[in-house]
Protein backbone atom coordinates (compact mmCIF):
# COMPACT_ATOMS: atom_id res chain seq x y z
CA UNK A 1 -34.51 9.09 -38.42
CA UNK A 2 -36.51 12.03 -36.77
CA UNK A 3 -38.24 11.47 -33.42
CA UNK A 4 -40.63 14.80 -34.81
CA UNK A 5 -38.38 17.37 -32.93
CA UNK A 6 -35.68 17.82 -35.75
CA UNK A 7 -32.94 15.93 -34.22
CA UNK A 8 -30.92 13.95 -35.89
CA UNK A 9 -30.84 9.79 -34.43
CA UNK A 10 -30.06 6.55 -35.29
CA UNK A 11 -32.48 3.67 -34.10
CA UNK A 12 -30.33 0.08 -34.88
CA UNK A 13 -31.85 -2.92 -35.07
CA UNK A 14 -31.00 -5.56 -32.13
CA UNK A 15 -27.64 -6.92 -33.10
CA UNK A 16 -27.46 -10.72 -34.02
CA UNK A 17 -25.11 -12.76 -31.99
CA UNK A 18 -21.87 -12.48 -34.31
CA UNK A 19 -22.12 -8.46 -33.91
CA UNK A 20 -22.37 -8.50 -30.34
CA UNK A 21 -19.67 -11.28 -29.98
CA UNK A 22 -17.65 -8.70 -32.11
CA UNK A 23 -18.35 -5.67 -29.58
CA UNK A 24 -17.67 -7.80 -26.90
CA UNK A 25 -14.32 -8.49 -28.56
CA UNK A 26 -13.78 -4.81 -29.40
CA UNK A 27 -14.34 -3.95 -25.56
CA UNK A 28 -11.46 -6.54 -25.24
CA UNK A 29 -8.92 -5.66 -27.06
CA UNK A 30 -9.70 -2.14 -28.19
CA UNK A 31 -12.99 -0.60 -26.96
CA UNK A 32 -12.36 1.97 -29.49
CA UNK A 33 -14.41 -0.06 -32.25
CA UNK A 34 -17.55 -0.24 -30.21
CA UNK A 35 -18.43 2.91 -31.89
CA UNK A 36 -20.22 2.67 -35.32
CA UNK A 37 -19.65 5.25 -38.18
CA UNK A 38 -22.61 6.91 -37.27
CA UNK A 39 -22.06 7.46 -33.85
CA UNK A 40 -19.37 10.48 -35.11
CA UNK A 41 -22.11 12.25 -37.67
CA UNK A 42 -25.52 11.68 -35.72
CA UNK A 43 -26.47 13.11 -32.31
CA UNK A 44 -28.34 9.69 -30.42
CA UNK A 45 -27.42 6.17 -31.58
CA UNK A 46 -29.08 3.41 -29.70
CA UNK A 47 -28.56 -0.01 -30.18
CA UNK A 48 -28.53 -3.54 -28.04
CA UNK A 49 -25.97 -5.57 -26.26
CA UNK A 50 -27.07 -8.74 -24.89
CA UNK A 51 -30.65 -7.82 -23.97
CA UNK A 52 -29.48 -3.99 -22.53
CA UNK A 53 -30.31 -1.19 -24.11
CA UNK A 54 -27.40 1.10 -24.57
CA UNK A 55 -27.47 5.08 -26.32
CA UNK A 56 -24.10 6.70 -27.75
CA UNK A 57 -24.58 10.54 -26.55
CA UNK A 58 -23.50 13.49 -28.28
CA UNK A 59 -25.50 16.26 -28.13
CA UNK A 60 -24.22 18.69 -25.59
CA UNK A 61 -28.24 19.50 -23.89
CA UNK A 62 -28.78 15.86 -22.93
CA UNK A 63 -24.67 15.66 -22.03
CA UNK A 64 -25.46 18.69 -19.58
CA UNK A 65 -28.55 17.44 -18.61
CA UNK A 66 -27.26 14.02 -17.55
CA UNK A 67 -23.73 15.01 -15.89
CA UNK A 68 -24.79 18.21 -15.00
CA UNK A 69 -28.31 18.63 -14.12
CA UNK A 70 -29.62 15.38 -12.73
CA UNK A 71 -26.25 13.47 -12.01
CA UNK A 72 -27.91 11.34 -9.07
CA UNK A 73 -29.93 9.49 -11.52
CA UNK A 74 -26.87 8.05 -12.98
CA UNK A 75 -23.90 5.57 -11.40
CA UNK A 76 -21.17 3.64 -12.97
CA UNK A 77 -21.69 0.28 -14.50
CA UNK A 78 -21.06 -2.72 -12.83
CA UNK A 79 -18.43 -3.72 -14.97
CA UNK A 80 -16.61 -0.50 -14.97
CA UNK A 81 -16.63 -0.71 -11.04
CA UNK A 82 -15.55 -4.65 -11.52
CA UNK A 83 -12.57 -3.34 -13.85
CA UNK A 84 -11.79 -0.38 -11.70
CA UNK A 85 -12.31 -1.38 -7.59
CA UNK A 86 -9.13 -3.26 -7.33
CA UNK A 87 -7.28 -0.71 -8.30
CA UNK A 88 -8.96 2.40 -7.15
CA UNK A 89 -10.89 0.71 -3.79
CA UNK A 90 -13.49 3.28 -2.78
CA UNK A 91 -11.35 6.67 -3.61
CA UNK A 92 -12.85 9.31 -5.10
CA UNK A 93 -13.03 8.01 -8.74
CA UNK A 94 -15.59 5.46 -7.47
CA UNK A 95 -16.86 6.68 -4.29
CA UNK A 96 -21.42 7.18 -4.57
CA UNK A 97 -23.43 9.60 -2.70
CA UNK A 98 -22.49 11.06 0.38
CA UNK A 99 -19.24 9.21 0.71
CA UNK A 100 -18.06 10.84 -2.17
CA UNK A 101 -19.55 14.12 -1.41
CA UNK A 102 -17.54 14.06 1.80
CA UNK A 103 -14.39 13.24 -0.34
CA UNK A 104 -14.52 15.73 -2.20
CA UNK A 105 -14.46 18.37 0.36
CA UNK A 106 -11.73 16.87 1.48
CA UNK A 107 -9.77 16.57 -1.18
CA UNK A 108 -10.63 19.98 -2.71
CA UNK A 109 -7.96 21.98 -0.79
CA UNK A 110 -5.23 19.56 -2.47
CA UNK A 111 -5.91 20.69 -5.57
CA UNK A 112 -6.55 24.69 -5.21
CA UNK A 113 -4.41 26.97 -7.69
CA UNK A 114 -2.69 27.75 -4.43
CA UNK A 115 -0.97 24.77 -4.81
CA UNK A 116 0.00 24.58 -8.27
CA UNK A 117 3.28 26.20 -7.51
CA UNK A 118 4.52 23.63 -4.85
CA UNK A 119 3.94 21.04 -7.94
CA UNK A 120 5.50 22.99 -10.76
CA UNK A 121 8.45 22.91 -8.91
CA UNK A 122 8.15 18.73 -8.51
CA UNK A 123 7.41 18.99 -12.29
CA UNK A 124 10.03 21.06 -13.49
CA UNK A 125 13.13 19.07 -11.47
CA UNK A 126 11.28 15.88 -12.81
CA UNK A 127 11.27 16.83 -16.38
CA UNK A 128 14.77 18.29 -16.36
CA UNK A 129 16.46 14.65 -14.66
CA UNK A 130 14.29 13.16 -17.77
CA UNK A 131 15.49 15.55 -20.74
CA UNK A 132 19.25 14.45 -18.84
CA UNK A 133 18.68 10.62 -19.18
CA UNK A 134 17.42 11.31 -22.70
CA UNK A 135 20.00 13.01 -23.88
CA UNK A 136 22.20 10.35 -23.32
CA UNK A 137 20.24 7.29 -24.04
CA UNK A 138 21.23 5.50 -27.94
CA UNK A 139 18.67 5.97 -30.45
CA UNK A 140 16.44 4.93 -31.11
CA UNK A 141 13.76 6.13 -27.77
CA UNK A 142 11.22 4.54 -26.39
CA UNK A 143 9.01 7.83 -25.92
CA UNK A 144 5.96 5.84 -24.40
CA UNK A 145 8.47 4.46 -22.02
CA UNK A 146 9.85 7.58 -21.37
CA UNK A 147 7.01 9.30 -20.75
CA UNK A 148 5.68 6.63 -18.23
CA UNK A 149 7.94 6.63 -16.47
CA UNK A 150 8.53 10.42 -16.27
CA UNK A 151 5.04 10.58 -14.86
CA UNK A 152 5.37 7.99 -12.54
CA UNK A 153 8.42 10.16 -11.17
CA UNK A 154 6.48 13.16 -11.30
CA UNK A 155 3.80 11.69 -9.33
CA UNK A 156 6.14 9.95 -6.70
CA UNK A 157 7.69 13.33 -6.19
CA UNK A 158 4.81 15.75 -6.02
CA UNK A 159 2.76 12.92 -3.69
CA UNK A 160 5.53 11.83 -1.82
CA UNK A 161 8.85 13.96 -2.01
CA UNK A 162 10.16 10.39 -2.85
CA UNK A 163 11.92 9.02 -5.90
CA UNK A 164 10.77 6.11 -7.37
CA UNK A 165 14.19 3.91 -7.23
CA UNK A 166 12.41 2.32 -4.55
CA UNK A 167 8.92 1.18 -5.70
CA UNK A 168 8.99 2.74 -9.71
CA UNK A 169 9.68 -0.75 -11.36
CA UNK A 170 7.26 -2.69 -8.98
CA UNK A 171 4.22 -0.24 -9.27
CA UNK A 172 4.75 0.16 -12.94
CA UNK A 173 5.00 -3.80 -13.43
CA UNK A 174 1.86 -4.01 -11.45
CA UNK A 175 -0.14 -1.40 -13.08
CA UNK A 176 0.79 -2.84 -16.53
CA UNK A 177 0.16 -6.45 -16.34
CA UNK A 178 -3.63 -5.34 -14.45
CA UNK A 179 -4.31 -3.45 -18.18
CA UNK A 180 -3.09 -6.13 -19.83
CA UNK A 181 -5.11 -8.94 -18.51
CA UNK A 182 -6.91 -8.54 -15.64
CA UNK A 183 -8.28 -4.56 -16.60
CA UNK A 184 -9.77 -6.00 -19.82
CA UNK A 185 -13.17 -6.82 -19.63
CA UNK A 186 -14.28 -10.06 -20.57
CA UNK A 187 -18.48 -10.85 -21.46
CA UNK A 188 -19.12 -12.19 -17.98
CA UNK A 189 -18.37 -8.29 -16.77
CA UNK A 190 -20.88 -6.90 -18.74
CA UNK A 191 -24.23 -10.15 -18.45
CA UNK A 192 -23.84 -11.09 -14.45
CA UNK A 193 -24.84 -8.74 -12.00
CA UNK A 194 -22.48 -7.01 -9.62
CA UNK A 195 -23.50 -9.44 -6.28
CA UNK A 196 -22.30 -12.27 -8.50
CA UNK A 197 -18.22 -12.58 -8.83
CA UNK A 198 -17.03 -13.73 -12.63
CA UNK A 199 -14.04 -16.11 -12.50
CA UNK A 200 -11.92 -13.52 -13.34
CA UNK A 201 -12.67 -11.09 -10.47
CA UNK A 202 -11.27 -13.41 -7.89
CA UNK A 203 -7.62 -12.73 -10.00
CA UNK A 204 -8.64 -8.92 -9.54
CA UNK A 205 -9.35 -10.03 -5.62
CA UNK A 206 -6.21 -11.03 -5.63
CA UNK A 207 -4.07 -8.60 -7.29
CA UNK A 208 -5.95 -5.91 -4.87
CA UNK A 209 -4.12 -7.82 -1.82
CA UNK A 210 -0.64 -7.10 -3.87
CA UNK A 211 -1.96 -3.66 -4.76
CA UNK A 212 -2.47 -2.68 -0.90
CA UNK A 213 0.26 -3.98 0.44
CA UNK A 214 2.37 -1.77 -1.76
CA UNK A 215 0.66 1.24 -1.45
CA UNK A 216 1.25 0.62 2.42
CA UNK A 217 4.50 0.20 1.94
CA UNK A 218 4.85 3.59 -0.19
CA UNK A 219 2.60 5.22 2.82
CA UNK A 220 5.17 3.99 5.68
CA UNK A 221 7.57 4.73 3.75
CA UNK A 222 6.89 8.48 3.19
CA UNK A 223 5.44 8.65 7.09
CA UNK A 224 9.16 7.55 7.88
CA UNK A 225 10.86 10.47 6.52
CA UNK A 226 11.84 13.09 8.91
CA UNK A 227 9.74 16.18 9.71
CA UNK A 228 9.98 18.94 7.62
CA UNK A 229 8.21 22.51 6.85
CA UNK A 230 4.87 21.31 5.52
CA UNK A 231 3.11 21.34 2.98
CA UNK A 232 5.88 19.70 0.64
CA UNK A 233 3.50 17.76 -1.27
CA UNK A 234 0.23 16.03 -1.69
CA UNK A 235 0.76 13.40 0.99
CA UNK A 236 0.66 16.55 3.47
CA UNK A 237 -2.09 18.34 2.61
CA UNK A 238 -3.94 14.63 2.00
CA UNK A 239 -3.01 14.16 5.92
CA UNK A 240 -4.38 17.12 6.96
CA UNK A 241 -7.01 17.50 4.83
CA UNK A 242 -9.77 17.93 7.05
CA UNK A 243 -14.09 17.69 5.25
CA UNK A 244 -15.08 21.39 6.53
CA UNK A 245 -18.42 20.36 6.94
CA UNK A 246 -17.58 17.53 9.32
CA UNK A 247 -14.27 17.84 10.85
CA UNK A 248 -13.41 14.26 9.56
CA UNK A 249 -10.15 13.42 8.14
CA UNK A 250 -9.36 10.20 6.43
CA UNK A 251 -8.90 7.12 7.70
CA UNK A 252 -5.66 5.22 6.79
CA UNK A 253 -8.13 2.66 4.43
CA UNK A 254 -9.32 5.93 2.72
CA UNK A 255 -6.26 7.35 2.71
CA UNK A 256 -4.75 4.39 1.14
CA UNK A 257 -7.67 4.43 -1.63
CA UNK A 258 -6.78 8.38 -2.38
CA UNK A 259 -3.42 7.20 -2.84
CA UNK A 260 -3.71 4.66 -4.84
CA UNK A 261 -6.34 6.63 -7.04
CA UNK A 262 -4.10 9.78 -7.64
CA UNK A 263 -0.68 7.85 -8.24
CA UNK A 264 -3.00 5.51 -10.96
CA UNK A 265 -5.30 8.23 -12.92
CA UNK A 266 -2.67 11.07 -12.33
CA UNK A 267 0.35 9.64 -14.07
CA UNK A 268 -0.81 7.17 -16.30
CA UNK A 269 -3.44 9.44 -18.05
CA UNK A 270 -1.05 12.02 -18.40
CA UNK A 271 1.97 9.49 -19.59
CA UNK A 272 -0.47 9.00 -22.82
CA UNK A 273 -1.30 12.58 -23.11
CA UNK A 274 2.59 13.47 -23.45
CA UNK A 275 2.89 10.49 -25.52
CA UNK A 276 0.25 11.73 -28.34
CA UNK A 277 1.39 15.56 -27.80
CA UNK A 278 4.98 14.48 -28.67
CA UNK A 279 3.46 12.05 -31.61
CA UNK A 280 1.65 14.45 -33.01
CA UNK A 281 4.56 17.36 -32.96
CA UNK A 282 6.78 15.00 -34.41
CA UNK A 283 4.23 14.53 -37.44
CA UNK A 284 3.47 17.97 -37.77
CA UNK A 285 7.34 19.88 -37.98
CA UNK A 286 6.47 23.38 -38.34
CA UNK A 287 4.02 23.33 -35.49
CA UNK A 288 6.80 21.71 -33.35
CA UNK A 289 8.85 24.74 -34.24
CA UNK A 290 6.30 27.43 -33.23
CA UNK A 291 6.53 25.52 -30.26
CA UNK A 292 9.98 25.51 -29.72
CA UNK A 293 10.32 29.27 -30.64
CA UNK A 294 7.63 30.13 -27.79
CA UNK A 295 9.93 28.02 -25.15
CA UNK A 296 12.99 29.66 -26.33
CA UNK A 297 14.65 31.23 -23.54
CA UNK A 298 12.41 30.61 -20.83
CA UNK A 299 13.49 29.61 -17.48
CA UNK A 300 11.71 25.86 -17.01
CA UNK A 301 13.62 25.14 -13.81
CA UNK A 302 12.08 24.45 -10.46
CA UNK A 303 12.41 28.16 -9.49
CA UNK A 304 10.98 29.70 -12.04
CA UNK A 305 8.50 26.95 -14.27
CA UNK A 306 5.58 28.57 -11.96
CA UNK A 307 6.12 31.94 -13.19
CA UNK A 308 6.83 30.55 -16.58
CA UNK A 309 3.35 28.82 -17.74
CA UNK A 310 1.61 31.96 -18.45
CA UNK A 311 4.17 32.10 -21.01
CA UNK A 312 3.21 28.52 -22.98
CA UNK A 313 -0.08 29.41 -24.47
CA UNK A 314 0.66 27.94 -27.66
CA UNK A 315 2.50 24.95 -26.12
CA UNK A 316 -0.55 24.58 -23.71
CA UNK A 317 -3.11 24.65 -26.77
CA UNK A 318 -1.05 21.48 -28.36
CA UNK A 319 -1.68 19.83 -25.01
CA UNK A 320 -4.96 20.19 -25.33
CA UNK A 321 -5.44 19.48 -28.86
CA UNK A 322 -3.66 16.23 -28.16
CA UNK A 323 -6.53 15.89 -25.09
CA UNK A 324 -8.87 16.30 -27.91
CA UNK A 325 -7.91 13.80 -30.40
CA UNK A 326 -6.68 11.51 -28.12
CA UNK A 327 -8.43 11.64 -24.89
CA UNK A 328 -7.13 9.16 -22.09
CA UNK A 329 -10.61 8.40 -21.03
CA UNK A 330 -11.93 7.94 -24.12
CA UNK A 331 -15.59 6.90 -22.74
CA UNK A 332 -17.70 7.94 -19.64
CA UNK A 333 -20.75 5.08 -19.17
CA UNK A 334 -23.32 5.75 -16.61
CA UNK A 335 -26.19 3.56 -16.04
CA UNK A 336 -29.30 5.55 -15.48
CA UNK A 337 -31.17 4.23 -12.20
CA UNK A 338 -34.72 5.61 -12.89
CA UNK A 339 -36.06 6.81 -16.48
CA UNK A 340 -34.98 10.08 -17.98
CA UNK A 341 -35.96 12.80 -20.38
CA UNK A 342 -32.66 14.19 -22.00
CA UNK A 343 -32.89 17.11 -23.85
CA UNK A 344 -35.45 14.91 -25.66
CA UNK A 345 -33.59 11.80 -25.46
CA UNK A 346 -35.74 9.34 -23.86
CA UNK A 347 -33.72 7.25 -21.61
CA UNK A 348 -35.40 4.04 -20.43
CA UNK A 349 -34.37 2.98 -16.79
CA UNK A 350 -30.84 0.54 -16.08
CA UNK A 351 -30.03 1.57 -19.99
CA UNK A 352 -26.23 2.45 -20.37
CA UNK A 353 -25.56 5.88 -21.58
CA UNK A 354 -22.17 6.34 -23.59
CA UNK A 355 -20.66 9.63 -23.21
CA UNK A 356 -17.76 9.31 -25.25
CA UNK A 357 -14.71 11.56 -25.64
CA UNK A 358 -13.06 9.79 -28.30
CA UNK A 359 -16.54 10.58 -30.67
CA UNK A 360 -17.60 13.80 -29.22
CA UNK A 361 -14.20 15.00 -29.95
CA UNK A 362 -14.36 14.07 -33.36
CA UNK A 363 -17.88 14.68 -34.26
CA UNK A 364 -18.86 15.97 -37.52
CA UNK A 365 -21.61 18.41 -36.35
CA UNK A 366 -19.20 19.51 -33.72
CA UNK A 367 -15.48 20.42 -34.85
CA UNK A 368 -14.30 21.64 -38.46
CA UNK A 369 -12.33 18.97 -40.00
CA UNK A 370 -12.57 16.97 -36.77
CA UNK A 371 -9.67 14.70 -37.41
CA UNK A 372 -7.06 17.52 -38.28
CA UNK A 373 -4.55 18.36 -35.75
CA UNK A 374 -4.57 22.04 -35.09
CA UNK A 375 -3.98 23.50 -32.02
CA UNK A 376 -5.32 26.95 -33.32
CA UNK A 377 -8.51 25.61 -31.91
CA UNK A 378 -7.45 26.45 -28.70
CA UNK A 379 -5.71 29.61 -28.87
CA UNK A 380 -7.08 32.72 -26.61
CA UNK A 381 -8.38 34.56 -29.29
CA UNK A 382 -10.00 31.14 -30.91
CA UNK A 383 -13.68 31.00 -30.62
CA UNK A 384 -14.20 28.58 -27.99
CA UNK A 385 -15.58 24.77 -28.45
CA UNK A 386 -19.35 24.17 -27.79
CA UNK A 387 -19.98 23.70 -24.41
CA UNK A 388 -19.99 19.95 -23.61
CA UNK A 389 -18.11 19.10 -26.78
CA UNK A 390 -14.82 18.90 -25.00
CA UNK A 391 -14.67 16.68 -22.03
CA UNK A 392 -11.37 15.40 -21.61
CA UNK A 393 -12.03 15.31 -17.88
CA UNK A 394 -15.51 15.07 -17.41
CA UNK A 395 -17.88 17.94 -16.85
CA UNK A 396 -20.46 18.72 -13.80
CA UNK A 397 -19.77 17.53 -10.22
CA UNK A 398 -17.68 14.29 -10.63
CA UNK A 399 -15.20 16.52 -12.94
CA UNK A 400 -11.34 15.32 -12.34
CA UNK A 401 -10.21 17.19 -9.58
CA UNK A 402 -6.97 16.70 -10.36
CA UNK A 403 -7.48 18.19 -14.05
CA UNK A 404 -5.43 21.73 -13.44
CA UNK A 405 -2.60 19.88 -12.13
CA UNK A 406 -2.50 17.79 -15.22
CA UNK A 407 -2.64 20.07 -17.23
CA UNK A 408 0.25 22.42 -15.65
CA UNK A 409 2.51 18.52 -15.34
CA UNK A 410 1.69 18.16 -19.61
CA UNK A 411 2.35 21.29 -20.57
CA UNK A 412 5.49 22.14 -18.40
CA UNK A 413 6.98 18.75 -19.52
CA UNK A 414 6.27 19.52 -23.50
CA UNK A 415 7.79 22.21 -22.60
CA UNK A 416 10.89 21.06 -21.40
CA UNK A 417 11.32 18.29 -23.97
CA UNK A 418 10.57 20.67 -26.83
CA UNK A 419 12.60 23.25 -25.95
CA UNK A 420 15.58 20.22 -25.39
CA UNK A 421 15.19 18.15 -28.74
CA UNK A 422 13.71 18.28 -32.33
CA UNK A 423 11.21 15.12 -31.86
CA UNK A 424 11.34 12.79 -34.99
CA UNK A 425 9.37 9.71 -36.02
CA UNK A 426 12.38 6.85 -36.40
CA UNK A 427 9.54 4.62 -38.78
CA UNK A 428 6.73 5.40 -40.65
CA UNK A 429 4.95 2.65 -39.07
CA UNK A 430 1.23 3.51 -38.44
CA UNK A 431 0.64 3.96 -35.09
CA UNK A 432 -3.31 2.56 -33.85
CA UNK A 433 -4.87 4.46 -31.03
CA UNK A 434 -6.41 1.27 -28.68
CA UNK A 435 -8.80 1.85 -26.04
CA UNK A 436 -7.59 -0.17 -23.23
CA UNK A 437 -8.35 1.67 -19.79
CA UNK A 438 -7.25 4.42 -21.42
CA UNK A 439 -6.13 5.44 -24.91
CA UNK A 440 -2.71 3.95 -25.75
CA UNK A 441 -0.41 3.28 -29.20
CA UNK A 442 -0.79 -0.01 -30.40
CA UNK A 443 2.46 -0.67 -29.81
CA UNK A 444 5.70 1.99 -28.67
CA UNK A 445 6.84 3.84 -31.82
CA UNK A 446 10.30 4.80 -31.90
CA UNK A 447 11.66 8.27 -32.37
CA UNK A 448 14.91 10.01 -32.84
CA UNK A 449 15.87 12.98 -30.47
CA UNK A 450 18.47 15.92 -31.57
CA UNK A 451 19.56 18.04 -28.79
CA UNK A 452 18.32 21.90 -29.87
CA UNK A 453 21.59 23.31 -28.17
């Protein structure tokens, strides 16, 4: 349908009650199906869910316009800030306004390419003690597994200088069982209004008490170690982060939110990214070995992996390929507070705006052969993606600060592994991407690994 400006939208009609019992469903058990066909070939699709009116968004103006341009008219839902607060408290992921404004500033030195070097090395030693276990573990692996935990190391280390013997199994067990139950979303997130608690948020209540207690023993923990030459990792330069504009450091409750935040969306977002980058390599032989034949001979270790990553541009470009057809956050819903004009998208006030990775990186109008795995597309002398087609982390203000450091972790680790092992399917299984906080397998494929030397 044409709104009389050329551009290409979908009006639905309201959904009967069976459709939106079966979205509610899909945001369940795999939020991945809330998107219609259509959503992937047309630019605006709005549609109805339970009385609120809610717009899939993929053209790249009114994406700029509403992430970039006029961000302030535009918060989280209450039921992604129900799913998300007992895990992330009031950290930067969900800070509003000029709470997260001063966070930011804080934070920002953390994550300056001055520091990347101090975490390749926590990367590299990480990555090597993995390829070591893996080599001698019985076939068939458990790459999912792997990979989890691998990040969960990585993130321990680079945080905390501390290895995750001590609180791996019980922060992984805790994390896993919140996406399992308490992380889905059930229809009372979505109808009741954020002052009102569902039955279900006084579980997440209570898993936050377990959370915090935790994460304050990982803090005292770390604050126990003797003095050494600092910075040695993130928990330093968190500690004496200071906001330039105010002097302010943060307190140990925000401290213990940042924590929590960067151990959570740093290493299980980029657990699934290494989990689809090694999927996909093992589908797709040939471009495994043009992978392998750029790693060749480089020096990955602790000393040198810094010096070494200007070297992986074709490993780098299957990292974010993999970002691209698997995107950890597959979905980015804001809520707009006032009414909007979006690049001549009318968006009524309190309707939900979808900004979805997992379509926009898939789009018809946007990518040639969208669903083909070709990390060509992101080669140097490629022609770039359309601006505000590729959003793996966000664009505008609120864009993961953490996002070079991910990428450096991903790529130095496929590096490692790749230049260790041919990566082989063990089945021929289909594997289903679910949406489920973020995008995971439907279940842990397993895969043979032959040592390259």
């Amino acid at each position: 349908m044409s709104d009389g400006m050329g551009q290409a939208q979908s009006i639905l009609p309201t959904a009967g009650s069976a459709s939106m019992r079966g979205m509610a469903i899909s945001f369940r058990d795999n939020a991945l199906g809330i998107f219609p066909p259509q959503a992937f070939e047309e630019e605006v699709v709005y549609r109805s869910f339970y009385s609120r009116q809610q717009i899939i968004l993929s053209r790249p103006a009114a994406i700029q316009h509403i992430l970039v341009d006029n961000p302030d008219n535009y918060r989280r839902t209450a039921a992604g800030i129900r799913i998300l607060r007992p895990l992330l408290g009031k950290g930067l992921l969900l800070a509003q306004g000029e709470e997260w404004r001063h966070q930011r500033r804080t934070l920002a030195p953390a994550f300056a390419p001055r520091t990347m070097p101090l975490l390749a090395c926590h990367v590299a030693r990480a990555a090597a003690a993995a390829v070591a276990r893996l080599a001698g573990a019985a076939p068939p692996v458990d790459l999912l597994a792997a990979m989890q935990f691998l990040a969960l190391e990585i993130a321990g280390a680079s945080m905390f200088s501390l290895e995750t013997a001590r609180f791996g199994e019980e922060l992984r067990g805790l994390v896993t069982r919140y996406a399992a139950h308490l992380g889905r979303p059930s229809l009372l997130d979505f109808v009741l209004p954020a002052t009102i608690p569902s039955p279900r948020d006084i579980g997440r209540w209570r898993f936050r008490r377990r959370w915090l207690n935790l994460i304050g023993r990982i803090i005292a923990a770390r604050c126990d170690q003797a003095a050494e030459d600092a910075p040695r990792d993130l928990f330093d330069l968190l500690s004496s982060a200071r906001d330039p504009d105010s002097g302010a450091a943060f307190s140990p409750a925000q401290l213990a939110d940042q924590v929590a935040t960067l151990i959570v969306a740093g290493h299980e977002t980029t657990a699934v990214a290494l989990f689809w980058s090694l999927y996909l390599l093992a589908s797709a032989p040939a471009t495994q070995e043009r992978v392998a034949d750029e790693v060749a001979g480089l020096d990955l270790g602790p000393d040198n992996a810094g010096e070494s990553l200007s070297s992986l541009t074709y490993t780098r470009a299957v990292v974010h390929e993999a970002l691209r057809l698997y995107p950890p956050a597959f979905t980015l819903a804001r809520q707009a507070i006032g009414p909007d004009a979006a690049a001549g998208v009318v968006v009524p006030a309190h309707a939900v705006v979808l900004i979805a990775p997992w379509v926009l990186h898939r789009h018809k109008k946007l990518w040639t052969e969208p669903e083909a795995f070709d990390p060509s597309r992101f080669l140097p002398e490629a022609p770039p993606p359309a601006r505000f087609a590729y959003l793996p982390f966000g664009i505008g203000p609120r864009v993961c600060i953490g996002a070079q450091f991910a990428l450096t972790e991903a790529t130095l680790v496929l590096a490692t592994m790749i230049q260790a092992f041919h990566v082989e399917r063990a089945d021929d299984e289909p594997v289903v991407p679910r949406g489920i906080v973020t995008t995971q397998p439907d279940h842990p494929p397993p895969f043979r690994l032959r040592l390259r030397r």
